[in-house]
Protein backbone atom coordinates (compact mmCIF):
# COMPACT_ATOMS: atom_id res chain seq x y z
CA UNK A 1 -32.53 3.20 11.86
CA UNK A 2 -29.09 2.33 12.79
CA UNK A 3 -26.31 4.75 11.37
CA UNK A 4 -24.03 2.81 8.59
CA UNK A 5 -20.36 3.38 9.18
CA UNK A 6 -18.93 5.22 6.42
CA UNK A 7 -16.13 7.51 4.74
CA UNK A 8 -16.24 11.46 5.13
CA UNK A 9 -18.75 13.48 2.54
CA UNK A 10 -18.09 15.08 -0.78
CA UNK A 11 -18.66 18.34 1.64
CA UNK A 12 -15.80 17.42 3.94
CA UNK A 13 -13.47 17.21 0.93
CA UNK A 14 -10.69 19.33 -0.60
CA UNK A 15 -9.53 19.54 -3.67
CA UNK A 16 -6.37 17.69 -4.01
CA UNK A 17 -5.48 17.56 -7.98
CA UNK A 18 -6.59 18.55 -11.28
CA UNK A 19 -6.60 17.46 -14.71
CA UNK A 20 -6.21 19.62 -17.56
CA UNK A 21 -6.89 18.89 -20.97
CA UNK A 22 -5.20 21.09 -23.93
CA UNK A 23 -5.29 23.93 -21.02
CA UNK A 24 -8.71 22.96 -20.06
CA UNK A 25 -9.98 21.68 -16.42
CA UNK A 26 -11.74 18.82 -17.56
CA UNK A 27 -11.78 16.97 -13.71
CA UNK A 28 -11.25 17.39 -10.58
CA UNK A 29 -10.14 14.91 -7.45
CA UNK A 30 -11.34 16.09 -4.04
CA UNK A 31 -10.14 13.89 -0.96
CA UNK A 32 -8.64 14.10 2.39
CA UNK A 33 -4.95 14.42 3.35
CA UNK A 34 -2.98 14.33 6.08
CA UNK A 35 0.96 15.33 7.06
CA UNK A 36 3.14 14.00 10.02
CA UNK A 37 6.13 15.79 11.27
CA UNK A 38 9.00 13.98 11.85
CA UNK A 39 8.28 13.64 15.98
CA UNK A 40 4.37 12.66 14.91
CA UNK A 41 2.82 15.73 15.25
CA UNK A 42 0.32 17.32 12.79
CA UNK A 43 2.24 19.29 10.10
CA UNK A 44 -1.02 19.95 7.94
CA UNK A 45 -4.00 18.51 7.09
CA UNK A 46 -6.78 18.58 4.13
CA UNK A 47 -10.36 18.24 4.68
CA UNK A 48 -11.79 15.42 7.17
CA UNK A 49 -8.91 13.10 8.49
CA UNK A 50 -10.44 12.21 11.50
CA UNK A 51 -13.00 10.32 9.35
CA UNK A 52 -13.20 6.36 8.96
CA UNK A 53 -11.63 5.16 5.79
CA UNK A 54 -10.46 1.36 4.77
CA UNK A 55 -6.68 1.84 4.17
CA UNK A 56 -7.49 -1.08 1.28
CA UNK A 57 -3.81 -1.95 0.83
CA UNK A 58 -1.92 0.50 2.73
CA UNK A 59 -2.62 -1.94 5.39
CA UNK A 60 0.08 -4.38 3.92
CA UNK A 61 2.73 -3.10 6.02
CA UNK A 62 0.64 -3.91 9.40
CA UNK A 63 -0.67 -7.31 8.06
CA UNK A 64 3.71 -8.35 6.55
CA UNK A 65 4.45 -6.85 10.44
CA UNK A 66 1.89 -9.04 12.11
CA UNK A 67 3.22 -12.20 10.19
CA UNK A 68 6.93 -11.58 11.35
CA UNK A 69 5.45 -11.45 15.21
CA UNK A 70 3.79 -14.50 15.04
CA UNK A 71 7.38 -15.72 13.81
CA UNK A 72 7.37 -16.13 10.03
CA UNK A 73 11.00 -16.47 8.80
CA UNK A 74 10.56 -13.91 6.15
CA UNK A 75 13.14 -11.54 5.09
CA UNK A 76 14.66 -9.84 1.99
CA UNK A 77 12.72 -10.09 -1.15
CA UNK A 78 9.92 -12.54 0.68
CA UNK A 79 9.68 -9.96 3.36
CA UNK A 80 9.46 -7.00 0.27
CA UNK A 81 6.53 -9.35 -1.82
CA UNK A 82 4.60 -9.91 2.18
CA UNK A 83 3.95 -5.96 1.83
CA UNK A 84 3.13 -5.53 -1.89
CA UNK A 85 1.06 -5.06 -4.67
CA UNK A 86 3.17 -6.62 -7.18
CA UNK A 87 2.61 -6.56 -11.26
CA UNK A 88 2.68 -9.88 -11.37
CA UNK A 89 5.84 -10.59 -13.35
CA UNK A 90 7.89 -13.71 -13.42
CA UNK A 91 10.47 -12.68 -10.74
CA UNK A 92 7.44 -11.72 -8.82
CA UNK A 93 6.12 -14.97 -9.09
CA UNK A 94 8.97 -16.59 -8.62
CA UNK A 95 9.28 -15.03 -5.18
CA UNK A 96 5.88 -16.11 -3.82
CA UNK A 97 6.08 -19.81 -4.95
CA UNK A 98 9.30 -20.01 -2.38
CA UNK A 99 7.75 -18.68 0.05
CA UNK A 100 4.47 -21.23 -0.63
CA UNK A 101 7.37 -23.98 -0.89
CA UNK A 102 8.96 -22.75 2.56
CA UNK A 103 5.12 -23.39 3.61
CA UNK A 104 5.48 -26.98 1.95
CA UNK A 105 1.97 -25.76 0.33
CA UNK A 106 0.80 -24.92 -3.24
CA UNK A 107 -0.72 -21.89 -5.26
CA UNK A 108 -3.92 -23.98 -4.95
CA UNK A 109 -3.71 -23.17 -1.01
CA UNK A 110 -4.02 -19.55 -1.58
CA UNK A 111 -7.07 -17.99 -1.17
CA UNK A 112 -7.01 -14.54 -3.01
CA UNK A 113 -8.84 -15.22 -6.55
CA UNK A 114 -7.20 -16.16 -9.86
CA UNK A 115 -5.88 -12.65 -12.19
CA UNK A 116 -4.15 -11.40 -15.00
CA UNK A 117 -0.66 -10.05 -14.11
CA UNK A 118 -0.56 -5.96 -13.97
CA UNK A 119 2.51 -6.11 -16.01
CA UNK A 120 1.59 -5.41 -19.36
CA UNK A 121 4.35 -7.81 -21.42
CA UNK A 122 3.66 -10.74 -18.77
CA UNK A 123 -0.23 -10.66 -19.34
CA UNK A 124 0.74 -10.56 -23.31
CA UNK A 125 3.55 -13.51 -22.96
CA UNK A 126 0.86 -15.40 -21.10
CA UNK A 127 -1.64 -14.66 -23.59
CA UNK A 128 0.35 -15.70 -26.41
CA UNK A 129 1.41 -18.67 -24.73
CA UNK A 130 -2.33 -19.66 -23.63
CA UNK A 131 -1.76 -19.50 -20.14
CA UNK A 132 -5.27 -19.15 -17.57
CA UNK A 133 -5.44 -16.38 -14.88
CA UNK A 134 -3.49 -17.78 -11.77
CA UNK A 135 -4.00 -17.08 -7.94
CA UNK A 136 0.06 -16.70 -7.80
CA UNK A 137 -0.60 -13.55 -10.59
CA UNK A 138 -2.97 -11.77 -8.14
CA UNK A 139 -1.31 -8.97 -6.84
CA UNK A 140 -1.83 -9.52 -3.00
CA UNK A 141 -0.38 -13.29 -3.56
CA UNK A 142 2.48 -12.27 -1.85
CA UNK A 143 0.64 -11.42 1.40
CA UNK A 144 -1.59 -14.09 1.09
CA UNK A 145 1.40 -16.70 0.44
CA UNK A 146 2.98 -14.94 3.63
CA UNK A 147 0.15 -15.38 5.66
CA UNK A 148 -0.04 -19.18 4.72
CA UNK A 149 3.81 -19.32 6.09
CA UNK A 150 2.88 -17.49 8.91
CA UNK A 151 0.30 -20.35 10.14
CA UNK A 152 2.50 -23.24 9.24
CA UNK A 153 5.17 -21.41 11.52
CA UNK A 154 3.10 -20.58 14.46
CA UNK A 155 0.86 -24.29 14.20
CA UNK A 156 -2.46 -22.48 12.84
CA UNK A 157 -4.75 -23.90 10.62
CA UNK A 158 -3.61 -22.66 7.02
CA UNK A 159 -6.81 -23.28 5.59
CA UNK A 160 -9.10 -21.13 7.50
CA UNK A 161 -6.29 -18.45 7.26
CA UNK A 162 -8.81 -15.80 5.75
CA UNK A 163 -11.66 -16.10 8.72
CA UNK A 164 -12.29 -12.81 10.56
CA UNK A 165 -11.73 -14.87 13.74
CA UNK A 166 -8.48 -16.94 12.67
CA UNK A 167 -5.45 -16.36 15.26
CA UNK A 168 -3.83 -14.24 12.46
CA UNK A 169 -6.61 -11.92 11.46
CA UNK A 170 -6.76 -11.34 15.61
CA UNK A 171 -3.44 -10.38 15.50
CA UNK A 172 -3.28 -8.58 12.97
CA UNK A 173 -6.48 -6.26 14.13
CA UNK A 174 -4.80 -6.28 17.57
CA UNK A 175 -1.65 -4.95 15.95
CA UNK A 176 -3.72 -2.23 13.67
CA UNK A 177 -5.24 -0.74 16.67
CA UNK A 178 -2.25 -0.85 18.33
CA UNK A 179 -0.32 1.22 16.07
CA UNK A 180 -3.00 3.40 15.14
CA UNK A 181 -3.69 4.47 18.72
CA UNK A 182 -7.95 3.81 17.65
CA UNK A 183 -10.32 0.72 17.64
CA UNK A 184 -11.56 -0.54 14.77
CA UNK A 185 -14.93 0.79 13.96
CA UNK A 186 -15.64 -1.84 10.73
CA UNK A 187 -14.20 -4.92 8.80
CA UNK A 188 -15.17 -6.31 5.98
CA UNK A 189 -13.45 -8.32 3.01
CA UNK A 190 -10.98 -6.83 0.35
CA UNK A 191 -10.63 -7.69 -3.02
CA UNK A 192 -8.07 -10.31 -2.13
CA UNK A 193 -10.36 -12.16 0.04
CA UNK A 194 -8.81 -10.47 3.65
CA UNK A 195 -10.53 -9.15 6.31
CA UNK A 196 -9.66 -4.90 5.85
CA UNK A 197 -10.59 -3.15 9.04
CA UNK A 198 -11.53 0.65 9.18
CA UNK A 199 -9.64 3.33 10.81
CA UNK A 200 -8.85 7.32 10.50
CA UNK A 201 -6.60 8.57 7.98
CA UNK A 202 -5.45 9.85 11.11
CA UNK A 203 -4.92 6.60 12.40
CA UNK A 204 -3.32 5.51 9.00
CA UNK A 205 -0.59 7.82 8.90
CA UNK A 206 0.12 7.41 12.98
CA UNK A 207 0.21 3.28 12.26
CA UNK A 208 2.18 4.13 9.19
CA UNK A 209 5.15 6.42 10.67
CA UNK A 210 5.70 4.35 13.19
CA UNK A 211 6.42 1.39 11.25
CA UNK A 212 8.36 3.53 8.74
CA UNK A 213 10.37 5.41 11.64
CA UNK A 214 11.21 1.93 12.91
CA UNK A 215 15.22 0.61 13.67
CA UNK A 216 16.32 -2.92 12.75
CA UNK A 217 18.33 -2.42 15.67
CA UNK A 218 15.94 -1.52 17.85
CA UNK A 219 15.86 -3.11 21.60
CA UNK A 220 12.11 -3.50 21.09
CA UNK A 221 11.11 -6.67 19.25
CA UNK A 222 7.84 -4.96 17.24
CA UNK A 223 10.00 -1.91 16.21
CA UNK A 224 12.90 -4.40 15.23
CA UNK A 225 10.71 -6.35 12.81
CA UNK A 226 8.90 -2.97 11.42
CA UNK A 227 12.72 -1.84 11.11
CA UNK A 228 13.75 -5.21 8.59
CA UNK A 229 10.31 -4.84 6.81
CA UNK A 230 11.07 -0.80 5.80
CA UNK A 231 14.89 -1.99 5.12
CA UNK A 232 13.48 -5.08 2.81
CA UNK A 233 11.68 -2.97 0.94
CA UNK A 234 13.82 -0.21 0.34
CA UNK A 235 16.25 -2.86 -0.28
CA UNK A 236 14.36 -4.21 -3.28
CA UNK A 237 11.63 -1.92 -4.12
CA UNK A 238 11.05 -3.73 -7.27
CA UNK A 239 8.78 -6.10 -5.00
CA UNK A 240 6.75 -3.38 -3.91
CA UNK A 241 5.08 -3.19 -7.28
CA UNK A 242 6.83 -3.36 -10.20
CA UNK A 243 9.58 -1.83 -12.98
CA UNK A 244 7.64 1.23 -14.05
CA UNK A 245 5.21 1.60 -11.16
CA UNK A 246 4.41 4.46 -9.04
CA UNK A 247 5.75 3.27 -5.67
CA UNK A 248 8.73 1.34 -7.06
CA UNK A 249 9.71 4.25 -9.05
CA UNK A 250 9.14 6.62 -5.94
CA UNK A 251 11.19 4.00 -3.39
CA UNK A 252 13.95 4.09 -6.11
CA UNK A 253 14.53 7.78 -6.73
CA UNK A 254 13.75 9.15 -3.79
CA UNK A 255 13.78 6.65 -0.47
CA UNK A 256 10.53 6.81 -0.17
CA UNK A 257 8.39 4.37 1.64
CA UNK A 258 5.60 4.42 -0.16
CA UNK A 259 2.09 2.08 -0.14
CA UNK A 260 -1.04 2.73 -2.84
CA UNK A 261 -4.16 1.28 -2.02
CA UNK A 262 -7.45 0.66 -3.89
CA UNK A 263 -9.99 3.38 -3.73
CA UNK A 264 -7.48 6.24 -3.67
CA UNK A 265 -5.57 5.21 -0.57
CA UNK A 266 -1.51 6.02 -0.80
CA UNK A 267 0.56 6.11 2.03
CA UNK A 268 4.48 7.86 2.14
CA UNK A 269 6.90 7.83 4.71
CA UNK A 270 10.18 9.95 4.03
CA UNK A 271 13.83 9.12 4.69
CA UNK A 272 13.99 11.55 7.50
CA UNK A 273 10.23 10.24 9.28
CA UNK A 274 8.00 12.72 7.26
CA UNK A 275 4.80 10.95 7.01
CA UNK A 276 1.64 11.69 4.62
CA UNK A 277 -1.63 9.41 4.44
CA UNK A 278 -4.42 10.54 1.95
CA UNK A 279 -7.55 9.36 0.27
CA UNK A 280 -9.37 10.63 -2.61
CA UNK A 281 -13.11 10.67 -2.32
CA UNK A 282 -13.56 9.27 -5.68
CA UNK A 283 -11.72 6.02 -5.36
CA UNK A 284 -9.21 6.93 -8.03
CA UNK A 285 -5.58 6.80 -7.37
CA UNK A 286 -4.27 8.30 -10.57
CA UNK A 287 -3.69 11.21 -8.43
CA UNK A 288 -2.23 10.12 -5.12
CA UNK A 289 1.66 10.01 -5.74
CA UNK A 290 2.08 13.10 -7.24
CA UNK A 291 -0.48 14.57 -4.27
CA UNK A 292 1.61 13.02 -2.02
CA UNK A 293 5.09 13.44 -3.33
CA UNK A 294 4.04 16.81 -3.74
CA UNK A 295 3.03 17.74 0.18
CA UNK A 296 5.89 16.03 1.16
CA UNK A 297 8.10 18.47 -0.69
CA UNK A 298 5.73 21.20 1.16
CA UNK A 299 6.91 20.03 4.61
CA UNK A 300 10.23 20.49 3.57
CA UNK A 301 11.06 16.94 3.33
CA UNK A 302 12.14 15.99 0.16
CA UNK A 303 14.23 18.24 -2.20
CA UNK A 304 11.87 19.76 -4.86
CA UNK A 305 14.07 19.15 -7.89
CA UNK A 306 14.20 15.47 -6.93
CA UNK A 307 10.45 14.83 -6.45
CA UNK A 308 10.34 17.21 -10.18
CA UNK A 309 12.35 14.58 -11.43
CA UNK A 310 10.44 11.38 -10.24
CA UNK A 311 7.19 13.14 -11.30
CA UNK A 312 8.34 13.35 -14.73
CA UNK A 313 8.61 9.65 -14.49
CA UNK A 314 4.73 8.75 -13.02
CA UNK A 315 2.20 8.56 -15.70
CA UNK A 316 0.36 11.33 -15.30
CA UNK A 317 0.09 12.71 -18.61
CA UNK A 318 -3.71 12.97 -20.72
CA UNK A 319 -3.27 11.88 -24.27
CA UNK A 320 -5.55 12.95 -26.75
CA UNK A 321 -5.31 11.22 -30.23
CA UNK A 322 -1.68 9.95 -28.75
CA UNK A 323 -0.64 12.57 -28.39
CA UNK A 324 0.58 14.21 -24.68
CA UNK A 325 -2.30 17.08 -24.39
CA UNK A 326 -2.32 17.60 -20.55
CA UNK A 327 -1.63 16.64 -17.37
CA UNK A 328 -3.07 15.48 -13.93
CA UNK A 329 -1.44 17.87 -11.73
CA UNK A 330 -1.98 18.48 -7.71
CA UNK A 331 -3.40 21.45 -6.44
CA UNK A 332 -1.09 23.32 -4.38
């Protein structure tokens, strides 16, 4: 019978946070982790990180990267929504239809599936105002609005855009394995509609730092473009996500590059090249900022009263009744 590829085992695992209820344990989140010196070498690492995972969408910063080689014109707040998971708000929005209109196509032309924003007060406005789901509300629109830019740009057909074998997937599993230093071992189709190709966690957080580590001054073309993509984002981190959201609150306090993904997938690159990549076995990412906020304090990376302060900020509190009655916590 041939072997199915597949993530590491519940037995391969470490625990990597908690969640206490009025003083209680009530769960546990076991996963994988991994921490990158500054100069790339292996500062620490939790449970099986040589192990295949899909990054999900902690692979947005390869596929934006990819785009800019093949010599879309994206920069600033296009180049911040090309790597993000945005709520979904108006200015969100607002940012993907120009890049669709620098495409001289339409939200019909995008080929993630209609959704509700993520932003609470949009979805509600929308709501009240009997609006539909909408492609452009999708999260990944941004990416996929990118990637329609990218083929208009380099003379590809826009419409096959999503196919495994289109000249941008190809590039943009060239560029993957490039930067992770590993071949692809399996793809298969996000949530968005992409192709999502598995590597190591490993591999993530090699691909990862050196996009994060990259110069906009750079003399090497690839590391120049990773360089402006890092900058646009820490820029604006607003268009990484959204006001109130994990990785916009983390980019905003604390410099952090910093990537969620579905399935418990978060990426972090520090100011000064610190790099973390971890997944929690259970798919949940409730977890995964503080987790990885708090190992980069560990390494000595980021000053521990900042990253107490951001914390306090994530929403990791347990209600109970509405009232605050614990609190998801990492475990170290």
């Amino acid at each position: 019978m041939e072997t199915v590829p597949q993530t590491f085992s519940v037995t391969s695992a470490v625990e990597l946070a908690t969640v206490e209820r009025g003083g209680f344990v009530e769960s546990r989140h076991a996963g994988a982790a991994i921490v990158l010196d500054a100069d790339g070498t292996v500062a620490r690492q939790l449970g099986d990180v040589s192990a295949l995972i899909f990054p999900r969408s902690t692979l947005k910063p390869i596929q934006a990267l990819a785009c800019l080689t093949a010599g879309a014109p994206l920069e600033g707040v296009q180049l911040g929504l090309a790597t993000a998971s945005h709520s979904g708000t108006d200015a969100h929005v607002a940012v993907v239809r120009s890049i669709l209109e620098a495409a001289e196509l339409g939200e019909d032309d995008l080929g993630c599936p209609p959704d509700w924003p993520g932003d609470r007060a949009t979805r509600d406005e929308m709501v009240r105002e009997h609006y539909s789901a909408a492609r452009v509300r999708m999260n990944c629109s941004g990416k996929h609005a990118a990637m329609l830019l990218t083929c208009k740009t380099a003379g590809w057909d826009p419409t096959t855009y999503l196919d495994p074998v289109h000249p941008l997937q190809v590039q943009i599993r060239e560029l993957t394995e490039r930067l992770s230093g590993e071949r692809v071992a399996a793809t298969a189709i996000d949530g968005c509609g992409a192709p999502v190709h598995a590597i190591s966690l490993s591999g993530l957080a090699k691909a990862v730092q050196r996009i994060g580590t990259s110069s906009p001054t750079s003399p090497f073309a690839l590391h120049r473009s990773a360089g402006h993509l890092v900058q646009a984002v820490r820029d604006n981190p607003w268009t990484i996500a959204g006001p109130g959201r994990d990785d916009t609150v983390i980019m905003e306090r604390l410099g952090v590059f910093s990537k969620v993904g579905a399935e418990g997938v978060h990426i972090m690159v520090a100011p000064g090249g610190t790099t973390v990549a971890l997944k929690t076995l259970d798919g949940s990412s409730r977890a995964s900022a503080a987790v990885g906020l708090r190992l980069l304090e560990l390494a000595g990376a980021l000053d521990p009263a900042a990253v107490a302060d951001t914390v306090e900020r994530l929403p990791l509190t347990v209600y109970g009744g509405g009232q605050d009655v614990g609190r998801i916590r990492p475990a170290f």
